[in-house]
N, C-alpha and C. Protein backbone atom coordinates (compact mmCIF):
# COMPACT_ATOMS: atom_id res chain seq x y z
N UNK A 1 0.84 -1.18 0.00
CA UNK A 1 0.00 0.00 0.00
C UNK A 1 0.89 1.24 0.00
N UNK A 2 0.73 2.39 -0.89
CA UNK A 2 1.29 3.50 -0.90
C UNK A 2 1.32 4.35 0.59
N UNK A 3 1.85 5.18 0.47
CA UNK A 3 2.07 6.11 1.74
C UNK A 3 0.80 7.24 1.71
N UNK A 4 0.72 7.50 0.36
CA UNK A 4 0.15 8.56 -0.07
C UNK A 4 -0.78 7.86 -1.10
N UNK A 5 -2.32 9.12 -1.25
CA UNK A 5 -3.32 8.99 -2.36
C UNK A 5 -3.58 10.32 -3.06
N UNK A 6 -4.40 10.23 -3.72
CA UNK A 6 -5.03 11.62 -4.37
C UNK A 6 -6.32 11.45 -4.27
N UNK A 7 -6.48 12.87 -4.15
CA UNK A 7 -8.20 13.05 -4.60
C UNK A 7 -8.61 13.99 -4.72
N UNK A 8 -9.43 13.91 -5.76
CA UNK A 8 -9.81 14.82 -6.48
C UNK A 8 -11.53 15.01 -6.42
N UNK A 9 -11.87 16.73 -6.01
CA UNK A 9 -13.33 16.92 -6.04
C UNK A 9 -13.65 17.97 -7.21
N UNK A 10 -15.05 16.88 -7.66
CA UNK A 10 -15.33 18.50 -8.55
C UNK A 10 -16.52 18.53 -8.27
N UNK A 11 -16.98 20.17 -8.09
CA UNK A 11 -18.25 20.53 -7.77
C UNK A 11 -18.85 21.41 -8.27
N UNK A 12 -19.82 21.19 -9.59
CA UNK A 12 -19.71 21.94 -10.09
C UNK A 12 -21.70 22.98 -9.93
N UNK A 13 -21.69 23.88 -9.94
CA UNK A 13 -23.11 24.98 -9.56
C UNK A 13 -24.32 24.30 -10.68
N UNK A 14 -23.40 23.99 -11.95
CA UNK A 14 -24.18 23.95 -12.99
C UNK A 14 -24.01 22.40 -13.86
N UNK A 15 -24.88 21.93 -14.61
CA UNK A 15 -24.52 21.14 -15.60
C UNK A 15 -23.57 19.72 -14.79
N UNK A 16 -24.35 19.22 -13.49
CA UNK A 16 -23.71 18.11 -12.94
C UNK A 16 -23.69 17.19 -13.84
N UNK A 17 -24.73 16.28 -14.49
CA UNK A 17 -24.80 15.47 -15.23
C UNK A 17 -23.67 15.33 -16.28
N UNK A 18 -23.50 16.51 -16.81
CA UNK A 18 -22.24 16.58 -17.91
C UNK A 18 -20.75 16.22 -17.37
N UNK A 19 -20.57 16.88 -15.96
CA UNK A 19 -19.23 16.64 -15.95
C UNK A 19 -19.77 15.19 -14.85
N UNK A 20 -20.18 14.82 -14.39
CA UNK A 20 -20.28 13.44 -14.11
C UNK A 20 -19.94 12.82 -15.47
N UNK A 21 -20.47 13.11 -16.79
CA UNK A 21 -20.17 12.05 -17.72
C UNK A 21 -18.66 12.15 -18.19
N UNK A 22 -18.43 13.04 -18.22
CA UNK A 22 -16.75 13.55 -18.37
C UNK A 22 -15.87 12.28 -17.48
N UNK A 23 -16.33 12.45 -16.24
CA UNK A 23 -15.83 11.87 -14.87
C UNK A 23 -15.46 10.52 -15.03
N UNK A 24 -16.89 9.87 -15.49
CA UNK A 24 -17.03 8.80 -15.65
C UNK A 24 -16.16 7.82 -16.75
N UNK A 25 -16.03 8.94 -17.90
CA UNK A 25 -15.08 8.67 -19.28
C UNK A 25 -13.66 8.51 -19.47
N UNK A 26 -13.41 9.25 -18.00
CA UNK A 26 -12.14 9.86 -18.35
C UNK A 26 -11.44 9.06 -17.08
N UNK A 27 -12.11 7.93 -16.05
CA UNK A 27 -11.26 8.08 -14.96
C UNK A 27 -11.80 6.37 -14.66
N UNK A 28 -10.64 5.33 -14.62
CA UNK A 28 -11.07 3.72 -14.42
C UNK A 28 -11.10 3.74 -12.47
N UNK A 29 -11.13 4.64 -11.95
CA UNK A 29 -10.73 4.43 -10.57
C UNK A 29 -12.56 4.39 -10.21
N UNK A 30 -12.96 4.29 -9.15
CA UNK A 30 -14.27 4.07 -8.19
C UNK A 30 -14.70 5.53 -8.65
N UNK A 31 -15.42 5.82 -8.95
CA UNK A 31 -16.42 7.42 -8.10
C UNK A 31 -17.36 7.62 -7.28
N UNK A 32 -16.97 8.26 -6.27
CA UNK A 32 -18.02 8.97 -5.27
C UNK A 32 -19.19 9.87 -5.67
N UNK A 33 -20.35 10.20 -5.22
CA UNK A 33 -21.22 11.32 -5.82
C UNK A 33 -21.52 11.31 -4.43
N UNK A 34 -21.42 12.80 -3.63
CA UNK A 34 -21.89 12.94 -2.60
C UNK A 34 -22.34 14.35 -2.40
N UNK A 35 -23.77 15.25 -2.50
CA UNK A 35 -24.36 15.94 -2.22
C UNK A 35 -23.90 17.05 -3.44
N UNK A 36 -24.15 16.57 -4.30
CA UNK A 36 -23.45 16.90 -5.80
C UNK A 36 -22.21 17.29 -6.07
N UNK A 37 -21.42 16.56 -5.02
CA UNK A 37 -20.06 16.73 -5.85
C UNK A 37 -19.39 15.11 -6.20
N UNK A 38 -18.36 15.26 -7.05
CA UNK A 38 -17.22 13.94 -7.48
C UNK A 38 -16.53 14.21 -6.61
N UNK A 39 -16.14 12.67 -6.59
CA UNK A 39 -15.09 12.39 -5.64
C UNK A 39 -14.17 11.35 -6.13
N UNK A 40 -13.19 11.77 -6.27
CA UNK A 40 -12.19 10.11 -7.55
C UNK A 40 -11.28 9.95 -6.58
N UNK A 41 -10.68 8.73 -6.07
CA UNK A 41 -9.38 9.04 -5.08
C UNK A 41 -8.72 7.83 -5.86
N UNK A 42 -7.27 8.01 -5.85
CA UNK A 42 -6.75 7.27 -6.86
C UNK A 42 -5.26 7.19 -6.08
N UNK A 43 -4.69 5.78 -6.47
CA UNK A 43 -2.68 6.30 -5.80
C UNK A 43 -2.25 6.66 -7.32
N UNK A 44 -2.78 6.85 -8.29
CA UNK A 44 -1.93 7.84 -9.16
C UNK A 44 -2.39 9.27 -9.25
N UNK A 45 -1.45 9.98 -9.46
CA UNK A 45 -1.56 11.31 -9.90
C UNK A 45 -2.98 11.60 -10.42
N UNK A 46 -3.73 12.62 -10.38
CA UNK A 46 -4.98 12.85 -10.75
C UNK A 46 -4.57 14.37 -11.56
N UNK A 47 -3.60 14.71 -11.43
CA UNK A 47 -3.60 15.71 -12.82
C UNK A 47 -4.14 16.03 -13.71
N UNK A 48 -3.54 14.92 -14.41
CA UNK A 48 -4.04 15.07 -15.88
C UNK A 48 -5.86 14.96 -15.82
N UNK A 49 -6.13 14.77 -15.15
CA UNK A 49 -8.28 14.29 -15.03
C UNK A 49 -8.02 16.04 -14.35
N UNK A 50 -7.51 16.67 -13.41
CA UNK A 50 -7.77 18.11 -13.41
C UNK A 50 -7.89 18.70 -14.28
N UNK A 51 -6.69 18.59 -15.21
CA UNK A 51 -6.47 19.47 -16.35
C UNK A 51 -8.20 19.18 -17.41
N UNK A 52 -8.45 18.13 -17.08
CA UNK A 52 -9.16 18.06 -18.12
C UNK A 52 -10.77 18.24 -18.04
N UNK A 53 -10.83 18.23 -16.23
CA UNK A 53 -12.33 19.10 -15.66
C UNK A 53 -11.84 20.43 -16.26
N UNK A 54 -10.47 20.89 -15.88
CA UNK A 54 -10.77 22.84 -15.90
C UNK A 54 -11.01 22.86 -17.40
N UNK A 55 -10.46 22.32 -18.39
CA UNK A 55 -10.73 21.98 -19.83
C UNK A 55 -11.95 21.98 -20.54
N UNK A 56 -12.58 21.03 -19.84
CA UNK A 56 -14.12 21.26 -20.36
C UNK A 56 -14.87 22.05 -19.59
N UNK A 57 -14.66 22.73 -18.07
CA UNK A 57 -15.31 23.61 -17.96
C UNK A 57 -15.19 24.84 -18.82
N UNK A 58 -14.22 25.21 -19.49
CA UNK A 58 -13.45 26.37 -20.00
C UNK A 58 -14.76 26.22 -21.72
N UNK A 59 -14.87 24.99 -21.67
CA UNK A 59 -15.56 24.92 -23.35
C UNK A 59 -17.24 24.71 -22.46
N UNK A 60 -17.72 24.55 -21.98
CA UNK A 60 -18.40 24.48 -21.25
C UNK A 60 -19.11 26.13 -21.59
N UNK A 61 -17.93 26.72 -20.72
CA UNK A 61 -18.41 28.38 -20.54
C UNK A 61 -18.53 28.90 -21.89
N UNK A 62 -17.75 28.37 -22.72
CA UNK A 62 -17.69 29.00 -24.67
C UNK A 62 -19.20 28.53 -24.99
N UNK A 63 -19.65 27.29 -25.24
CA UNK A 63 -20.36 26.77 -25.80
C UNK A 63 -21.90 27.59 -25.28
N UNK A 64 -22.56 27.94 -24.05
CA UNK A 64 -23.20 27.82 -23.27
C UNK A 64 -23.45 29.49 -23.02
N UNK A 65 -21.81 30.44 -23.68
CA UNK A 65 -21.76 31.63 -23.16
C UNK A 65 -22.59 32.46 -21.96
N UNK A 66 -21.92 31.94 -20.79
CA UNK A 66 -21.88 32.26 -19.65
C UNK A 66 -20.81 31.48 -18.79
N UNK A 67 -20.69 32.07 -17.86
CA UNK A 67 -19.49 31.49 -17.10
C UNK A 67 -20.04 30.11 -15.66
N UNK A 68 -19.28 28.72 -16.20
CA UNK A 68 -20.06 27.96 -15.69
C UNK A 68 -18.57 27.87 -14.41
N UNK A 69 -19.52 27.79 -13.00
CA UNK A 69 -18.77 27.54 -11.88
C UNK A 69 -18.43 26.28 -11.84
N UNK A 70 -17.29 25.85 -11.28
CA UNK A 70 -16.90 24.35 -10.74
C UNK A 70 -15.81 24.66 -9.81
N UNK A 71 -15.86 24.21 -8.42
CA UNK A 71 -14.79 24.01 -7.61
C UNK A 71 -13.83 22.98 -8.05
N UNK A 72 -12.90 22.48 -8.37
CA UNK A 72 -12.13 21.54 -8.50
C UNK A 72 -10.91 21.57 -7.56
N UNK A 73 -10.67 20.54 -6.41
CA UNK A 73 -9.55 20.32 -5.73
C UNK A 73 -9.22 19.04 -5.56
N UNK A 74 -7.49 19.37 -5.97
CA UNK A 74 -7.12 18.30 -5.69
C UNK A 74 -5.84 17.95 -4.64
N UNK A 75 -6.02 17.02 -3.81
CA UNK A 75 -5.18 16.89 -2.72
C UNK A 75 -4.58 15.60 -2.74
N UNK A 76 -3.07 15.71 -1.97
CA UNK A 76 -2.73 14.45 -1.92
C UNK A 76 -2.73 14.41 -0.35
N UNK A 77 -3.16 13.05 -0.11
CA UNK A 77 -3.24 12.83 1.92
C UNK A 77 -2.65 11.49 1.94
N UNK A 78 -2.24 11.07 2.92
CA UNK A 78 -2.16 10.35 3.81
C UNK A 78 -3.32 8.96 3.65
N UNK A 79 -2.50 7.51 3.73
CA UNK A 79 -3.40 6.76 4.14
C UNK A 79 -3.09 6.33 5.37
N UNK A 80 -4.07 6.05 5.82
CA UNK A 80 -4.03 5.84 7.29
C UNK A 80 -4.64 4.39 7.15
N UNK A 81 -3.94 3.53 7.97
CA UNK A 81 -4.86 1.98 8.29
C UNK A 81 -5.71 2.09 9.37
C-alpha cells in the first residue's frame, strides 16, 4: 500500500450530469457522488483528469456563453490503516 493517495473533487453549480459524464469517461478508478459533488481518489496522480475538468469547464463556458462555476480540488493525503 502507498504512503500517499489523491483526490480529487469536482463541484460543479451547474450542468452536474455533464461533468459526471466527463468523470465517468475519463477516470477507471471508483467514483463517489456525494451531495453533488465527485469524488475520484486514486494512488496515481490525478492531474491530468484536473487538467481536463478545468478543460471542459473552459468549453463548457464557450459553448453555453456564460461562465459555468466548478470548484475543482485536488489533494494528496495520507493513508491511514
Amino acid at each position: 500500500m502507498d504512503k500517499f493517495y489523491y483526490e480529487l473533487t469536482v463541484k460543479p453549480d451547474s450542468y452536474y450530469e455533464l461533468f459526471l459524464d466527463l468523470v465517468v469517461n475519463l477516470v477507471d478508478e471508483a467514483i463517489e457522488e456525494l451531495d453533488e459533488t465527485i469524488i475520484i481518489r486514486s494512488e496515481d496522480n490525478l492531474e491530468n483528469i484536473e487538467a481536463g475538468v478545468k478543460s471542459f469547464k473552459d468549453e463548457l463556458s464557450k459553448a453555453f456563453c456564460t461562465e459555468v462555476v466548478c470548484k475543482i480540488t485536488l489533494e494528496q493525503k495520507e493513508n491511514q490503516d
